[in-house]
Protein backbone atom coordinates (compact mmCIF):
# COMPACT_ATOMS: atom_id res chain seq x y z
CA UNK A 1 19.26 8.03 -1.11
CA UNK A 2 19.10 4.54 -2.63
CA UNK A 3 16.71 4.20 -4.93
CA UNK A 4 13.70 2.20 -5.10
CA UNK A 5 12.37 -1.16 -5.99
CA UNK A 6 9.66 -1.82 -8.26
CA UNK A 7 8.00 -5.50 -8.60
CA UNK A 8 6.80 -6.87 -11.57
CA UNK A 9 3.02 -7.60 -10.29
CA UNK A 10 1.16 -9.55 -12.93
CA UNK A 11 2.68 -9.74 -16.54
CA UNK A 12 -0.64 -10.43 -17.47
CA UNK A 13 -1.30 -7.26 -15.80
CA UNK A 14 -0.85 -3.34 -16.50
CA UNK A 15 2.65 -3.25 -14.77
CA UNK A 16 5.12 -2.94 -17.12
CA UNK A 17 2.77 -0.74 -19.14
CA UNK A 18 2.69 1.67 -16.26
CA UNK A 19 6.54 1.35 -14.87
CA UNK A 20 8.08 2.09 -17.77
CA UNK A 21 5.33 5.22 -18.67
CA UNK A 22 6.55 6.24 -14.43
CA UNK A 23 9.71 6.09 -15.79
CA UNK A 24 9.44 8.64 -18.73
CA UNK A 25 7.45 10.73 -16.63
CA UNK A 26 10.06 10.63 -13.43
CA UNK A 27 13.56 9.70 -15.24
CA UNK A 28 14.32 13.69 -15.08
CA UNK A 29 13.69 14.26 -11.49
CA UNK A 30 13.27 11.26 -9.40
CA UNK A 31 12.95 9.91 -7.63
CA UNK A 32 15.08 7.14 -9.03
CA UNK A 33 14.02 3.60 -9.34
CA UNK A 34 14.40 0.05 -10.64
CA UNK A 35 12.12 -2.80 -11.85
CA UNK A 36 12.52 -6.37 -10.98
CA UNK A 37 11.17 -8.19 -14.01
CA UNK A 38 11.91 -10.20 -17.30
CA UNK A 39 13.90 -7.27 -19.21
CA UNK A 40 12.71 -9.20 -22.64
CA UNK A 41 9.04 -8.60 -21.44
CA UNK A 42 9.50 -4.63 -20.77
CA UNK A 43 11.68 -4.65 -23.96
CA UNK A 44 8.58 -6.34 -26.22
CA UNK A 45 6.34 -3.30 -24.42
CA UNK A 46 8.80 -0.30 -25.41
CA UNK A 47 11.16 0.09 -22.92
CA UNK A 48 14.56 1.74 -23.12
CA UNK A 49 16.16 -0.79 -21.01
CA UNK A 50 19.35 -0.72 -19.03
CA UNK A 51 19.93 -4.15 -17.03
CA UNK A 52 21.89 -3.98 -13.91
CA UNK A 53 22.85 -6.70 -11.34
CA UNK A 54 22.87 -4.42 -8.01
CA UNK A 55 20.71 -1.22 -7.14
CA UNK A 56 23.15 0.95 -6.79
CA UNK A 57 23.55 1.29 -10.69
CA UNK A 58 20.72 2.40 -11.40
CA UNK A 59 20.19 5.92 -9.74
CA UNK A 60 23.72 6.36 -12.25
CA UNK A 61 21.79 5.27 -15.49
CA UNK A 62 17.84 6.03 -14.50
CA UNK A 63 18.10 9.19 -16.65
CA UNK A 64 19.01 7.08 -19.63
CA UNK A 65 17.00 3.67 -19.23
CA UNK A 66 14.86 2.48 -17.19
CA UNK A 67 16.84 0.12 -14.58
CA UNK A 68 15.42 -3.70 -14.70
CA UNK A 69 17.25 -6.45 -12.10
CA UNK A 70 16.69 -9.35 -14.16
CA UNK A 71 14.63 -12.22 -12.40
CA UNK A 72 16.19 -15.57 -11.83
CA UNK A 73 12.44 -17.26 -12.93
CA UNK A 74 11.25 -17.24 -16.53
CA UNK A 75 8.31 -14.71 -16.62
CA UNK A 76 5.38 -16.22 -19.10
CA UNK A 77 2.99 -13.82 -19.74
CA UNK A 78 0.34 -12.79 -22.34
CA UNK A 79 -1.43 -9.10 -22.02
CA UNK A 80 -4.91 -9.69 -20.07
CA UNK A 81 -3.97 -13.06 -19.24
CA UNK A 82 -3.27 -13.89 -15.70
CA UNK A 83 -1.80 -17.95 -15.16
CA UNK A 84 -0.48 -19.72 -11.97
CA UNK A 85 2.48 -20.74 -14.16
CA UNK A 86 3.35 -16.79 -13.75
CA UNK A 87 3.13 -17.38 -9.85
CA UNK A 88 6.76 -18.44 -9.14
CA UNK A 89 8.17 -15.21 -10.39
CA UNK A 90 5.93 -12.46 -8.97
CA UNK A 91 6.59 -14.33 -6.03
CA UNK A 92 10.38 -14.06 -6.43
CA UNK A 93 9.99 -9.90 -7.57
CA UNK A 94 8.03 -8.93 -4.38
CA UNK A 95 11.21 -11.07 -2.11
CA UNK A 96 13.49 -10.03 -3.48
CA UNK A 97 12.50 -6.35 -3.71
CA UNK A 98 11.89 -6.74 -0.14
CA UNK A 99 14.80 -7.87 0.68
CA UNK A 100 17.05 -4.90 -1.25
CA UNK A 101 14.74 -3.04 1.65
CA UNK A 102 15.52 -4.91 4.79
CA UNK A 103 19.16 -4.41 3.53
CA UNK A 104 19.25 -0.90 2.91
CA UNK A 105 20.17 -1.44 -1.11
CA UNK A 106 16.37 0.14 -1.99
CA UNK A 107 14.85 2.78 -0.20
CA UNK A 108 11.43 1.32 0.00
CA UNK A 109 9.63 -1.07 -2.61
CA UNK A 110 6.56 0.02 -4.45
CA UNK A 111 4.47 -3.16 -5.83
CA UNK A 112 2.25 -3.53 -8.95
CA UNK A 113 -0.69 -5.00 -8.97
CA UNK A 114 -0.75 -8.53 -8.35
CA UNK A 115 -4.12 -11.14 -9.17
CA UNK A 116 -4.80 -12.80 -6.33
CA UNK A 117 -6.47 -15.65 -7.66
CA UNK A 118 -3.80 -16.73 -9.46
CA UNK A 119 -1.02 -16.69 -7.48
CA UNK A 120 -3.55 -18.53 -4.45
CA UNK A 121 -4.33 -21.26 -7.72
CA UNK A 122 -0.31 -21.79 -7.26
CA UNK A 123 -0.73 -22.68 -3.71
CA UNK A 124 0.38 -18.94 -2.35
CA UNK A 125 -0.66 -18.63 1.45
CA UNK A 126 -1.63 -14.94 1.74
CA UNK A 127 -5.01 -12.92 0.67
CA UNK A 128 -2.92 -10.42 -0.16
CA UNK A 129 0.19 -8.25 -0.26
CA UNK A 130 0.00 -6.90 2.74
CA UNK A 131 -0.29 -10.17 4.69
CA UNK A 132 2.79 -11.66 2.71
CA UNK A 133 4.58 -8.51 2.90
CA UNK A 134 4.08 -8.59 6.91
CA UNK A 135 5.50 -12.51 6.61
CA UNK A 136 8.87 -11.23 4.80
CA UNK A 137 9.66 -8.55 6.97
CA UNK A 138 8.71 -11.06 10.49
CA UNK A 139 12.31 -10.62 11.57
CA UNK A 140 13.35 -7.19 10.25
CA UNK A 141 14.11 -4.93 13.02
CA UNK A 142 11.58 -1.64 13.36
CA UNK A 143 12.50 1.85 13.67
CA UNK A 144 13.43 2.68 17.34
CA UNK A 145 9.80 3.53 18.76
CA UNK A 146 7.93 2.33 16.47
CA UNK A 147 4.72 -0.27 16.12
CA UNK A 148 4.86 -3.08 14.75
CA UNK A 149 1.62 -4.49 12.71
CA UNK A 150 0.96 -3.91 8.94
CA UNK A 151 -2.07 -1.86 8.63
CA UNK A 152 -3.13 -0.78 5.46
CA UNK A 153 -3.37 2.59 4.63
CA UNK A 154 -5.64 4.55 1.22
CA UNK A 155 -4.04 8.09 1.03
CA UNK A 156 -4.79 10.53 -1.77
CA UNK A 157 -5.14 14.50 -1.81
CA UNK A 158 -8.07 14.42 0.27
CA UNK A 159 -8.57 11.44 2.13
CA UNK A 160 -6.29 9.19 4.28
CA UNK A 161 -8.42 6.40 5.24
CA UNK A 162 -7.71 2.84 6.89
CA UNK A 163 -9.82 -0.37 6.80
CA UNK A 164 -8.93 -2.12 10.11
CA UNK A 165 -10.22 -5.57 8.75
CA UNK A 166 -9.39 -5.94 5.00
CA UNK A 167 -9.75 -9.06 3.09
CA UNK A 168 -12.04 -11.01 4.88
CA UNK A 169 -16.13 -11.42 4.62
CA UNK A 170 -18.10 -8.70 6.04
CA UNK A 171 -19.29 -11.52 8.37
CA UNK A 172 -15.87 -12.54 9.57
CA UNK A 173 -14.51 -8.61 9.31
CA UNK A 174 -17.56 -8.22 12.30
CA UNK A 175 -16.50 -11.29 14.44
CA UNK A 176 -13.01 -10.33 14.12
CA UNK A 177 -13.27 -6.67 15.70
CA UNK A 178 -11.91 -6.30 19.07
CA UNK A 179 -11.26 -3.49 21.37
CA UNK A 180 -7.39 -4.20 20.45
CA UNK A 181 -7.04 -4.96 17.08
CA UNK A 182 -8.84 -0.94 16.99
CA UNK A 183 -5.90 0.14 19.60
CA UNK A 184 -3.05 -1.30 17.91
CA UNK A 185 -4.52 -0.36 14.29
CA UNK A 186 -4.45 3.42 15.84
CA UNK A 187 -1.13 3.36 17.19
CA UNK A 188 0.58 2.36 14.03
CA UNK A 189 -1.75 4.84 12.40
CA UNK A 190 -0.96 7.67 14.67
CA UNK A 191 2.91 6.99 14.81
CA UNK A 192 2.97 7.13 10.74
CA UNK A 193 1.52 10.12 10.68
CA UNK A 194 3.98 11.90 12.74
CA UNK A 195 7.10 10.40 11.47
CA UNK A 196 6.48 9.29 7.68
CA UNK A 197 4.29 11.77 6.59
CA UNK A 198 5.09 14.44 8.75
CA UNK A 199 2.06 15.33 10.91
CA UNK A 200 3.14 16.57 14.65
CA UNK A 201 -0.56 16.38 16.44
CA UNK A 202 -1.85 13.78 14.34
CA UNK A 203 -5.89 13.58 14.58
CA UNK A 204 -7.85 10.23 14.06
CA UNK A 205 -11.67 9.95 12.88
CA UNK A 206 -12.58 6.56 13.99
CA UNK A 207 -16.29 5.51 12.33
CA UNK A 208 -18.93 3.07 14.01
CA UNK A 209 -19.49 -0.24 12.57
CA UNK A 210 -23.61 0.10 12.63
CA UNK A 211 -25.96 2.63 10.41
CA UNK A 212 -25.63 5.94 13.13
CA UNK A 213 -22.98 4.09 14.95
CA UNK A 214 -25.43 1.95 16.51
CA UNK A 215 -27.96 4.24 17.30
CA UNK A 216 -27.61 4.10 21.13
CA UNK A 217 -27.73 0.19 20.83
CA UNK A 218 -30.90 0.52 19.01
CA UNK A 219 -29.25 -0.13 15.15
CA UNK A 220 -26.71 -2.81 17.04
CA UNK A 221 -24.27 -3.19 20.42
CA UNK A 222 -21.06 -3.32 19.04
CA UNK A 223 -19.88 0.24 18.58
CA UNK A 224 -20.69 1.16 22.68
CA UNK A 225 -18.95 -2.34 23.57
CA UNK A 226 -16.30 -2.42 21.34
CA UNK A 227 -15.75 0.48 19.26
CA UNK A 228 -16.11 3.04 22.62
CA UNK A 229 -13.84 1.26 24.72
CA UNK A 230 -11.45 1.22 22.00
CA UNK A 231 -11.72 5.24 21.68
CA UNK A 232 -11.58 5.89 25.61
CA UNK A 233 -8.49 3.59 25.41
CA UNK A 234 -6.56 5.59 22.56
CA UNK A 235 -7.31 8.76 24.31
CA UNK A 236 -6.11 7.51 27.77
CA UNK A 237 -2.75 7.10 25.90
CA UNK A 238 -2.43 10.35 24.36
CA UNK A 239 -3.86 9.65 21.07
CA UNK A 240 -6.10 12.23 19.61
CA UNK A 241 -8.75 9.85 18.70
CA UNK A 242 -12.78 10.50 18.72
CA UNK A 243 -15.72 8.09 17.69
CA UNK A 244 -17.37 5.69 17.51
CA UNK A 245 -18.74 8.38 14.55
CA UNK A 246 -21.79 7.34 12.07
CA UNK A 247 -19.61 6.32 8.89
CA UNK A 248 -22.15 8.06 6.24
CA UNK A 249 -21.07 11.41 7.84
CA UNK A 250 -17.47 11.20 7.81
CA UNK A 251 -16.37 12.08 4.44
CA UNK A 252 -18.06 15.30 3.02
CA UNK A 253 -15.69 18.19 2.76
CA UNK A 254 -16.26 19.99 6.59
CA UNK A 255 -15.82 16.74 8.02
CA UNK A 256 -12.51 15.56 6.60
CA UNK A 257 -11.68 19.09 7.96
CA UNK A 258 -11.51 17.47 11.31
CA UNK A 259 -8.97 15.03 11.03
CA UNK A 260 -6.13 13.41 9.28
CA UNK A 261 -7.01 10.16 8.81
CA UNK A 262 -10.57 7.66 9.16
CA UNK A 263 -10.09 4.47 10.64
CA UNK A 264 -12.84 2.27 9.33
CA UNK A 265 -13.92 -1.17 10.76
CA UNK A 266 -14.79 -2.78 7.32
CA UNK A 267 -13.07 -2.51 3.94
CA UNK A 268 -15.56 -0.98 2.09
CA UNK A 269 -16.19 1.91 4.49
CA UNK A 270 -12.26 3.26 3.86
CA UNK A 271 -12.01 2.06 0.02
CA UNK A 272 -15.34 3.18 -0.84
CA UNK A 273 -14.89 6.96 0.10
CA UNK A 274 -11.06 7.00 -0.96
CA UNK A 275 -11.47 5.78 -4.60
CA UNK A 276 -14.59 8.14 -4.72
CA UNK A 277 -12.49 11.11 -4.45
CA UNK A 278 -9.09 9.97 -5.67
CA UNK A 279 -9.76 7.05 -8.27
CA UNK A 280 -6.88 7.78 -10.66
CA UNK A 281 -3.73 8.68 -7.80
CA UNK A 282 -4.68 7.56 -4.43
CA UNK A 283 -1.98 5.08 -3.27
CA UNK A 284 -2.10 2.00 -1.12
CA UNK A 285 0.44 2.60 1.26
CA UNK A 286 1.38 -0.43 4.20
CA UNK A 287 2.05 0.86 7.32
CA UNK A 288 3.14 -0.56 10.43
CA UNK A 289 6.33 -2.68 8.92
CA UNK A 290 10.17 -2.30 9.02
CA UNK A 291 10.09 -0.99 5.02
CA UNK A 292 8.48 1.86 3.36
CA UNK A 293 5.83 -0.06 1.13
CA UNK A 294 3.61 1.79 -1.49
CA UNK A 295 1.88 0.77 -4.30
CA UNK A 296 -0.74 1.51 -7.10
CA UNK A 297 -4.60 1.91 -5.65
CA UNK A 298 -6.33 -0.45 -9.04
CA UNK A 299 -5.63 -3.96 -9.83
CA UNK A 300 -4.03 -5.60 -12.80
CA UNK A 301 -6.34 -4.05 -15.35
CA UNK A 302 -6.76 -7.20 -17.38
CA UNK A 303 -9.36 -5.75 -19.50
CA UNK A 304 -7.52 -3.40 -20.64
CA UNK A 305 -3.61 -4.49 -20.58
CA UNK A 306 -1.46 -4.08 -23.51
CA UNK A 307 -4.41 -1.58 -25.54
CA UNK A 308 -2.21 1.30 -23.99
CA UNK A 309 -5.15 3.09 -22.37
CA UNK A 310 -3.37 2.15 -18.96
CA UNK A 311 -3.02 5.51 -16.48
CA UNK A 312 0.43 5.57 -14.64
CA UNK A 313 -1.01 8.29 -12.45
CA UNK A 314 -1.67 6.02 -9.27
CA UNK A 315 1.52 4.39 -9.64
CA UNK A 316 3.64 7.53 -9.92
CA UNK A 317 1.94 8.87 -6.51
CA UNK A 318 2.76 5.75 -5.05
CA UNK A 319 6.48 6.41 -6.37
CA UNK A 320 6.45 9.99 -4.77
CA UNK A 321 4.87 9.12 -1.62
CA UNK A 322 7.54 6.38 -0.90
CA UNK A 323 10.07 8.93 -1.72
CA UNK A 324 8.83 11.55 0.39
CA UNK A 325 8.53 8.87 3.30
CA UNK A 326 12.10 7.49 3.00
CA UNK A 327 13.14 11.49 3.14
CA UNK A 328 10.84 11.75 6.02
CA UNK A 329 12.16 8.84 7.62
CA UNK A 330 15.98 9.97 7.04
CA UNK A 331 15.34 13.05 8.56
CA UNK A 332 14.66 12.18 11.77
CA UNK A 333 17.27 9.28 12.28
């Protein structure tokens, strides 16, 4: 297969800390990928280097160096130090890693951890990857039967959980929740679990959005008038979906049991249980779009970038999982 691409994230950031440690750990078996970055920065941090000017050179030199497509922006960047002037060129690593995808060059695109605040202090649109991610990929053409909608998935050893609002307020996530958004959030859900990670009979825990689910309409209306509905809905079209269920219960061992991913209605109720039992190598993992899209579950780390106490466990799931899902994927076109 083609290999994958890897964007920079911050360079303030734990990235290329954590790339090039996925790369000693993965540079023997796979699967094989390549960095889009400032090869000068990942030189400064260690790297054995090899820079190449199309993907398909590095799966042939990945045992030796770690591949690095050299980015047309100058990258400035001091460990634990995140700047807007950085902003142009994470920007450019995350296109143009996404567009290797669309084109079939990369296999899928795994992202590092990018800081929000300062790529929105350089006038960036998006709350986050997966919103911009959705934008680049607008006019990409899906898999034959599949749903469109980037949904964002949490998916370690234990838990695959999905927040079906993400990064808005609590107060907005609540005003935002429709009968709909729950459907189409399930759908993509569903469909991803057959065909990327390889789940026949997929089975869906969706929780309530009130303390007991509502409580009969006594702890609040909106999981038997919108949450319900939703459910009924899902099962109607063959979906093996159940809920509106009391989100404190979901997650001990016996429940998880029961099903093979948690849709949650708020952000908190998936991330909360997900980094609980998989904080070091759960992966983020963007469903619903044209490309295979993984990444790290942490942030940029500034506190402790360039001391070396960086983990690359999170990233290297992230590395596998997108590997397994492009096989997945190839096997069944």
């Amino acid at each position: 297969m083609p290999p994958l691409a890897l964007t920079m994230g911050d360079p303030g950031g734990v990235g290329g800390e954590i790339s090039i440690a996925a790369w000693r750990q993965l540079r023997q078996k796979g699967p094989a990928f390549f960095l889009l970055d400032d090869p000068a920065r990942l030189q400064a941090l260690g790297a054995e280097i090899a820079e190449i000017s199309n993907p398909q050179e590095a799966t042939e030199v990945f045992a030796a160096a770690l591949p690095v497509v050299p980015l047309k922006i100058p990258v400035q960047s001091t460990p634990g130090v995140s700047s807007a002037d950085s902003a142009n060129a994470v920007i450019e690593s995350i296109e143009r890693a996404v567009g290797f995808a669309v084109s079939g060059a990369a296999t899928g695109i795994v992202t590092n951890p990018i800081q929000k605040s300062s790529l929105m202090a350089s006038g960036f649109a998006f709350p986050g990857h997966t919103e911009f991610l959705a934008a680049l990929t607008t006019n990409a053409p899906m898999l034959a039967g599949r749903q469109r909608g980037a949904v964002m998935m949490l998916a370690g050893p234990k838990l695959r959980s999905v927040p079906i609002t993400i990064h808005v307020s609590v107060k907005d996530a609540i005003k935002a929740l429709r009968p709909d958004l729950i459907i189409d959030c399930a759908l993509v859900v569903s469909e991803a679990l057959t065909h990327d990670f390889g789940i026949e009979k997929p089975r869906i825990a969706i929780s309530g959005l009130n303390p007991h689910a509502g409580e009969a309409g006594t702890l609040g209306e909106e999981d038997a008038l919108i949450i319900a509905p939703a459910v009924d809905a899902l099962q109607d079209l063959g979906v093996d979906a159940r809920g509106p269920l009391p989100a404190d219960t979901m997650f001990h061992e016996e429940a998880r049991a029961q099903y093979d991913a948690a849709l949650c209605m708020l952000h908190d109720q998936a991330l909360i249980p997900a980094k609980t039992l998989a904080f070091h190598d759960a992966v983020n993992v963007t469903l619903g779009l044209p490309i295979i899209r993984t990444s790290p579950d942490h942030g940029t780390a500034l506190d402790i970038a360039g001391t070396g106490a960086a983990r690359p466990d999170s990233l290297i799931a992230a590395i596998k999982l997108a590997g397994e899902m492009a096989q997945r994927r190839r096997a069944r076109s």
